[in-house]
Protein backbone atom coordinates (compact mmCIF):
# COMPACT_ATOMS: atom_id res chain seq x y z
CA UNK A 1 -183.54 -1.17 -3.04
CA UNK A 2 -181.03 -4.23 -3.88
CA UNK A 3 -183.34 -6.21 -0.54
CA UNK A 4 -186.42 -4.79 -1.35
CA UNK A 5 -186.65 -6.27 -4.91
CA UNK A 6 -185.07 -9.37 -3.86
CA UNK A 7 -188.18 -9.94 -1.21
CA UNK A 8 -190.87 -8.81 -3.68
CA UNK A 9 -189.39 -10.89 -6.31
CA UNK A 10 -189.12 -14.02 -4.01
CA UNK A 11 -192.86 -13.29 -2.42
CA UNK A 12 -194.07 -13.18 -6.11
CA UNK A 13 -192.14 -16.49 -6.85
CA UNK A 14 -194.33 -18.31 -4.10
CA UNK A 15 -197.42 -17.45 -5.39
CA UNK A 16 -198.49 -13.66 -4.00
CA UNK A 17 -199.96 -11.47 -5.76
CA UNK A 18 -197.55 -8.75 -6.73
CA UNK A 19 -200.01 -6.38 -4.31
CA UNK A 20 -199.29 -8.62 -1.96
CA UNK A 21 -195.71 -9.13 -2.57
CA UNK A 22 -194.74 -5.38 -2.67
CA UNK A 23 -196.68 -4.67 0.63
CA UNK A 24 -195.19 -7.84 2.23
CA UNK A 25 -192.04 -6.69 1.28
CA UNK A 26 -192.33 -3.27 2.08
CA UNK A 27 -193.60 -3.63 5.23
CA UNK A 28 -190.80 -6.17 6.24
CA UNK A 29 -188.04 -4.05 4.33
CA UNK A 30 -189.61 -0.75 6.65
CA UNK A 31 -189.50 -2.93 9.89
CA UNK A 32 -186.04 -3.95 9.13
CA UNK A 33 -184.97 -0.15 9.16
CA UNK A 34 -187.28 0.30 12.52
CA UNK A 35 -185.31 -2.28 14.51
CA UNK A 36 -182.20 -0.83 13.56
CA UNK A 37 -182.46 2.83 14.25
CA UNK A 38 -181.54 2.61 18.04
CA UNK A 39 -178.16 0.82 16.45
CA UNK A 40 -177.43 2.87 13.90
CA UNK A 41 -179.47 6.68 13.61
CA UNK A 42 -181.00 7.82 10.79
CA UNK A 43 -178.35 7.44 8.02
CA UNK A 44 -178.65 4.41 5.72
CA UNK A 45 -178.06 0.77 5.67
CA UNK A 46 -175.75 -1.80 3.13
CA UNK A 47 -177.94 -3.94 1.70
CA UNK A 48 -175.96 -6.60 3.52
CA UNK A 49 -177.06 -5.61 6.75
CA UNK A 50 -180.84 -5.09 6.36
CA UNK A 51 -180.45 -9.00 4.69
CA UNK A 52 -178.88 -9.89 7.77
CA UNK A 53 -180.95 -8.66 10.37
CA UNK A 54 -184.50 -9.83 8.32
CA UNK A 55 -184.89 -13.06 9.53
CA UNK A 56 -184.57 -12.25 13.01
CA UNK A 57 -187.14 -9.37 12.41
CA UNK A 58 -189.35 -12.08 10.50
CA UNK A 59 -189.71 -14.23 13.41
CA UNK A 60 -190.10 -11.32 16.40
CA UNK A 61 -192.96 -10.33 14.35
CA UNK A 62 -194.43 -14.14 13.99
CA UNK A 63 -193.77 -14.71 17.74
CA UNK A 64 -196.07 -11.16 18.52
C-alpha cells in the first residue's frame, strides 16, 4: 500500500483528478504485480521492489 499511495498522491500533485489518480495508480501498481509473477509466484512484494521495477513497467506500456 506504501507504493500505491505514493503514486496516487504524486498523480494528484500534477493535477489529476483523484478518479484519475487512484485508477492511474491502480492500474500501474496491478501491472507492476503482473510483470512480476513469472519472477516471483503469487506471494507478495516489498514495497521496494514494486518501486523498482515501475518505471520499467511505465515505459513497456508507453512503447505498446
Amino acid at each position: 500500500g506504501d507504493v500505491l499511495a505514493g503514486m496516487i498522491g504524486a498523480y494528484l500533485g500534477q493535477g489529476l483528478s483523484p478518479f484519475d489518480a487512484a485508477s492511474l495508480g491502480v492500474y500501474l501498481h496491478a501491472a507492476v504485480g503482473e510483470s512480476m509473477r513469472t519472477e516471483y509466484g503469487e506471494g507478495g512484494l516489498l514495497a521496494g521492489e514494486i518501486a523498482t521495477r515501475l518505471p520499467g513497467v511505465v515505459r513497456e506500456l508507453g512503447d505498446g
